[in-house]
Protein backbone atom coordinates (compact mmCIF):
# COMPACT_ATOMS: atom_id res chain seq x y z
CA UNK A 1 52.98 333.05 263.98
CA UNK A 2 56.10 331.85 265.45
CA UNK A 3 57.10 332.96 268.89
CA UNK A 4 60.15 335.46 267.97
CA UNK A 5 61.99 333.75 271.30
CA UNK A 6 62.15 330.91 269.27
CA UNK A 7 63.53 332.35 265.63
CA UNK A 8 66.42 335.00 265.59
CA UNK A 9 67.62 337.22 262.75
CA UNK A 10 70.39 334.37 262.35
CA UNK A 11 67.73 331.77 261.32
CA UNK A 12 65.14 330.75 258.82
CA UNK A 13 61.88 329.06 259.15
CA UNK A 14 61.13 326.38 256.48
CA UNK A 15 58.33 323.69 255.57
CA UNK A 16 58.96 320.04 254.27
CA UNK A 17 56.25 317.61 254.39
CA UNK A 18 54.40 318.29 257.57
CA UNK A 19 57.29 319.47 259.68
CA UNK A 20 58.82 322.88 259.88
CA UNK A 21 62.67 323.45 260.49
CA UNK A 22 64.95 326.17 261.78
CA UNK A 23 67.90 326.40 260.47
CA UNK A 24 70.89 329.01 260.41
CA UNK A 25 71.34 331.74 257.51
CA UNK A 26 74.74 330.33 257.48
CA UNK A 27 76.07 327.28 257.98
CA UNK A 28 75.25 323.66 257.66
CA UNK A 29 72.02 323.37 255.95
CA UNK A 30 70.04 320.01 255.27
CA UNK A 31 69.85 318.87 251.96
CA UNK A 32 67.98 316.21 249.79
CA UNK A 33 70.01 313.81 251.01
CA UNK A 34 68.36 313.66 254.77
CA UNK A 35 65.00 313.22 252.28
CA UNK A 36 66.13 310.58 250.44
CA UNK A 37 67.67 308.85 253.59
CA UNK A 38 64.25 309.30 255.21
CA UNK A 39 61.98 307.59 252.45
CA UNK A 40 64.24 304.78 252.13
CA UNK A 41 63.73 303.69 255.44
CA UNK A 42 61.38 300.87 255.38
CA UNK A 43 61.46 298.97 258.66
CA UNK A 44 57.54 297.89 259.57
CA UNK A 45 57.45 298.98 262.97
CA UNK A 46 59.99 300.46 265.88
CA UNK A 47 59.84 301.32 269.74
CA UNK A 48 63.80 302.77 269.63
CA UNK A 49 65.37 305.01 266.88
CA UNK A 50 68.52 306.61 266.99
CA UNK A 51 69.38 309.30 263.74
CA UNK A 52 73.89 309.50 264.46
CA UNK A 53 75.21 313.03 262.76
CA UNK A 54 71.47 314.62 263.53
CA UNK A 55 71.99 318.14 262.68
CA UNK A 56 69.04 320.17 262.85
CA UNK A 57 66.70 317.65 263.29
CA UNK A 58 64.86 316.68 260.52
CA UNK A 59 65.17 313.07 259.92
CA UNK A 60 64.66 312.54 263.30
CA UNK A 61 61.31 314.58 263.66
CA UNK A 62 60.33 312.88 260.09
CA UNK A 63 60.57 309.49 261.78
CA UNK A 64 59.15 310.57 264.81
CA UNK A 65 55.94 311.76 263.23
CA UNK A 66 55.92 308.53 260.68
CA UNK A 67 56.31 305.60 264.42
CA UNK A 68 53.76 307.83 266.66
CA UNK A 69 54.97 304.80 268.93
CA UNK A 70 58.97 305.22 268.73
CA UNK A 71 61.42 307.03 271.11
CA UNK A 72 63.95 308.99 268.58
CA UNK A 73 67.66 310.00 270.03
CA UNK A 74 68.91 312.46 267.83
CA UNK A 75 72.61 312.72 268.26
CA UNK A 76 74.84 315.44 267.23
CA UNK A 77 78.10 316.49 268.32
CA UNK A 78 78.29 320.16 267.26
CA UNK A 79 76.37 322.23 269.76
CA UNK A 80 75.13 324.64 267.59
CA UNK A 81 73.19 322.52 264.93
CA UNK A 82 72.27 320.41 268.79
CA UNK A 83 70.45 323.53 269.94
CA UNK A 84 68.73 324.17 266.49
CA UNK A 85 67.28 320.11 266.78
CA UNK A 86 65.99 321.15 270.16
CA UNK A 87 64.21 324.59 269.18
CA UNK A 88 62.76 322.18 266.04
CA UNK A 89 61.77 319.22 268.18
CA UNK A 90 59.77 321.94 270.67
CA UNK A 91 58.20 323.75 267.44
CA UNK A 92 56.99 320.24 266.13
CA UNK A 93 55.69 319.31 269.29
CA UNK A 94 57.90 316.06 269.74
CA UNK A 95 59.28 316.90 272.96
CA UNK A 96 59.26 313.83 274.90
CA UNK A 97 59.17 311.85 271.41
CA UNK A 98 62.75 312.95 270.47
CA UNK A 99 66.05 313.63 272.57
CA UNK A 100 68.53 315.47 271.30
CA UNK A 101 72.11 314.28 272.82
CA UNK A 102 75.07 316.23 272.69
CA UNK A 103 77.93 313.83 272.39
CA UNK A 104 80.32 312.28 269.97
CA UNK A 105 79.51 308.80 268.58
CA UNK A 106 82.59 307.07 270.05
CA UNK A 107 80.94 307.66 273.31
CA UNK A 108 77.66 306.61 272.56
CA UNK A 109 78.40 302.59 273.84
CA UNK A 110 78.58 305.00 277.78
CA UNK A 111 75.23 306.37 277.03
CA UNK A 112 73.18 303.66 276.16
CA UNK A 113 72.97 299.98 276.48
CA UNK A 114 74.04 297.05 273.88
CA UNK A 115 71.56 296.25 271.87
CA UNK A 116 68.90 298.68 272.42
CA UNK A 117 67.84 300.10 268.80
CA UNK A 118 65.65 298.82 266.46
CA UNK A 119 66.55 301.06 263.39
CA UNK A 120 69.88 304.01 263.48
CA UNK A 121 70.14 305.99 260.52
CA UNK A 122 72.90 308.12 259.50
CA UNK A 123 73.61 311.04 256.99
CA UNK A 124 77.70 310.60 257.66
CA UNK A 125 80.41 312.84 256.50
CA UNK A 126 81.15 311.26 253.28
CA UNK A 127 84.75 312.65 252.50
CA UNK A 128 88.33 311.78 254.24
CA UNK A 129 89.55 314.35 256.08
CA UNK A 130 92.35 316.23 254.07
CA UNK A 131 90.80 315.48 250.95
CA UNK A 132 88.63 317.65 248.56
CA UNK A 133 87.75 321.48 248.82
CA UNK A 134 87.00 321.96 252.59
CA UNK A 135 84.72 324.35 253.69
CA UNK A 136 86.54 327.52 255.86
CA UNK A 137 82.99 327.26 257.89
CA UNK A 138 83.73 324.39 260.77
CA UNK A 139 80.44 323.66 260.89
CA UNK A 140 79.82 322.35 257.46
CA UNK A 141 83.63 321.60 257.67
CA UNK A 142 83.13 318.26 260.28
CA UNK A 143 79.61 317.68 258.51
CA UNK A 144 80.87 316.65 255.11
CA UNK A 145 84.70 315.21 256.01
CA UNK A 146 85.49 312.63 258.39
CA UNK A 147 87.35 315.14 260.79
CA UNK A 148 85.37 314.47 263.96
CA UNK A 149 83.87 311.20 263.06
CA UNK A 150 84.15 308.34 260.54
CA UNK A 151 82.29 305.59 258.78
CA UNK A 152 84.14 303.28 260.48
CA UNK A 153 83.19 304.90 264.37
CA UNK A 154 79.57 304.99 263.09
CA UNK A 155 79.92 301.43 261.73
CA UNK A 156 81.35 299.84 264.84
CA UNK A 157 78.53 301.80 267.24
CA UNK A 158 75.70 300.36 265.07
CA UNK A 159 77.22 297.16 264.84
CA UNK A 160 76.85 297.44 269.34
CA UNK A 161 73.59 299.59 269.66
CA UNK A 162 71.48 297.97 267.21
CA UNK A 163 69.05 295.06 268.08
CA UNK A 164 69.61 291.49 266.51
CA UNK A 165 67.94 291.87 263.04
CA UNK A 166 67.84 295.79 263.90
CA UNK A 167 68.56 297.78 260.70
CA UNK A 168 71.55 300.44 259.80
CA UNK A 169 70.12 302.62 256.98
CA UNK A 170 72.66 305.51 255.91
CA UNK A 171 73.07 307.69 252.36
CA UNK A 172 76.84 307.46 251.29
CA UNK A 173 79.03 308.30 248.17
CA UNK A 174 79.36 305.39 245.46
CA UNK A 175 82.99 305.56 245.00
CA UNK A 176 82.86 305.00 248.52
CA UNK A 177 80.88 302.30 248.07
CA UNK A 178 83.12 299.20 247.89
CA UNK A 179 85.16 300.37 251.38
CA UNK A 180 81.81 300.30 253.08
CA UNK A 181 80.99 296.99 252.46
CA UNK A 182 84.44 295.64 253.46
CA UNK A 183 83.43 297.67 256.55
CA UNK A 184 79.71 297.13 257.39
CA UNK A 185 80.75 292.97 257.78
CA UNK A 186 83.10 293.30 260.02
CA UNK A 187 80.50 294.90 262.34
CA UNK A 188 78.50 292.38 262.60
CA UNK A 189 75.95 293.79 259.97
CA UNK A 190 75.13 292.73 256.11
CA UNK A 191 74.06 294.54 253.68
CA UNK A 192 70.70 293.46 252.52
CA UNK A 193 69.20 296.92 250.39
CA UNK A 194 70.93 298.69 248.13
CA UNK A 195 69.85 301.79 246.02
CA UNK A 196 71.62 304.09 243.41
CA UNK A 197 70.60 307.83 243.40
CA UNK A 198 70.77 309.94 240.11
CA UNK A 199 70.57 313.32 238.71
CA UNK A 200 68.72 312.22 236.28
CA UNK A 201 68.45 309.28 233.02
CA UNK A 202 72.01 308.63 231.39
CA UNK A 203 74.05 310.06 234.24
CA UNK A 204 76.52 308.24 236.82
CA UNK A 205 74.86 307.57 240.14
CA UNK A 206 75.88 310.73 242.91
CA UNK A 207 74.89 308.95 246.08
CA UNK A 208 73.66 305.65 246.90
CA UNK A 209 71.15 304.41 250.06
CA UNK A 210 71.96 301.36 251.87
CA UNK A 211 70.84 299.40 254.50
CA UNK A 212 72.26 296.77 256.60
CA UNK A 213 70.89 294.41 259.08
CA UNK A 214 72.42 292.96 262.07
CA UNK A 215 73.05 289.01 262.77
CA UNK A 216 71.32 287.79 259.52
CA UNK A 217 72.53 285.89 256.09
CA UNK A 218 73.41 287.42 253.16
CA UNK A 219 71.62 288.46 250.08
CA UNK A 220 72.02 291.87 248.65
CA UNK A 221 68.65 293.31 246.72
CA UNK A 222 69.54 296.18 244.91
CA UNK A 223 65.99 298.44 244.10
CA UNK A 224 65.30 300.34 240.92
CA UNK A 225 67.24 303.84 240.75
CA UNK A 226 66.19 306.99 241.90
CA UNK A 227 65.73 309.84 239.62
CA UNK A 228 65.91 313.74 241.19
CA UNK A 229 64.93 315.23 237.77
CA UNK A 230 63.09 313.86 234.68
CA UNK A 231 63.93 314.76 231.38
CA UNK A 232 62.35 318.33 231.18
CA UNK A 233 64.42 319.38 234.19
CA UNK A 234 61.70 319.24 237.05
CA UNK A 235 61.20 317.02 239.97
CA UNK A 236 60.68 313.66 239.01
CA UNK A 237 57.03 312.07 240.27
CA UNK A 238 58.58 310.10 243.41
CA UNK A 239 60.84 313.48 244.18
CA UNK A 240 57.47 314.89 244.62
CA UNK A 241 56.45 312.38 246.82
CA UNK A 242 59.24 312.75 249.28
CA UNK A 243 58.87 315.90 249.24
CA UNK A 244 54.66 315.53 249.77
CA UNK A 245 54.15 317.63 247.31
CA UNK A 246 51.75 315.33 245.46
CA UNK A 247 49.67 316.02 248.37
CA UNK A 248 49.09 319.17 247.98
């Protein structure tokens, strides 16, 4: 059982892989995308990790318990979703393993020396601000537009934080996709992986992974798609395997 000083009435308790996460009845919730962002990461091995935009906490505690040997920084700037990552780290017994630090990314090059990180990782807001249907709750409000932070602040951090050869692995929007290139050189990064996420067979991509890497040539590879469904509607087989359900 779960001590009730850690779980409220506000919050629910739920299981992904081999991690549990808290998370609020309302509000910003984490979705398949910090899953897909996870298994795409593919760096061998890492001593410094940073996840930028951490929210609850899952991608960071994910990568925590896949480098046993890595330090994690989780940063988030909303304070609520900041507390929730610290309740999470403490109920997944990473304390130690994973910081959670309450700032805004601007900031970050006060916090922590130039290149320091071996792998960041970001699940960014991926629309403008002022543009779309935005949510009345400010919480998933500055998660999914760029009102508190953009690609380009998160860009020009990594570009400062990460290690030479380090690696910038984020899930963005494809029509977005073009802009982020033109971006990601100019801080001193190249794109190197590249993979489309869809729905399922026959449809447009909705999201695509990419990775860049800092100080090195060019040459894009661009991986097979990802499925989410197969034809009959379920979870395709490698949805169950990010989710570890083949395991069970």
């Amino acid at each position: 059982m779960i001590n009730e000083q850690i779980l409220d009435k506000t919050e629910t308790l739920d299981s992904i892989r081999d991690i549990r996460i808290i998370q609020k009845k309302r509000g910003y919730r984490f979705s398949v995308d910090a899953l897909l962002l996870f298994s795409f990461v593919q760096i061998p091995h890492c001593t410094n990790i940073s996840d930028f935009g951490a929210g609850s906490g899952i991608i960071s505690i994910l990568l925590a318990k896949r480098y046993p040997e890595a330090k994690v920084y989780a940063i988030e700037l909303q304070e609520g979703l900041a507390r929730l990552a610290i309740k999470n780290v403490i109920l997944n017994k990473l304390k130690g393993r994973v910081d959670v630090i309450t700032e805004d990314i601007k900031k970050l090059k006060e916090v922590f020396k130039e290149k320091c990180f071996d792998l960041i990782v970001s699940n960014p807001p991926f629309r403008r601000a002022r543009t779309g249907l935005i949510s009345p709750e400010e919480e998933k409000a500055i998660a999914r537009h760029e009102i508190k932070v953009t690609i380009d602040d998160i860009l020009e951090i990594s570009g400062l934080l990460l290690k030479d050869k380090g690696r910038f692995d984020l899930i963005y929007h494809p029509v977005r996709l073009e802009e982020l290139f033109a971006r990601i050189k100019k801080c001193q990064l190249e794109p190197k992986r590249l993979r489309f996420i869809h729905s399922k067979e026959g449809v447009e991509a909705k999201m695509v992974l990419v990775e860049g890497v800092k100080g090195v040539r060019g040459g894009l590879k661009v991986e097979k798609p990802l499925y989410i469904y197969d034809r009959n509607g379920n979870y395709s087989e490698e949805m169950n395997e990010i989710y570890g359900l083949n395991n069970k």
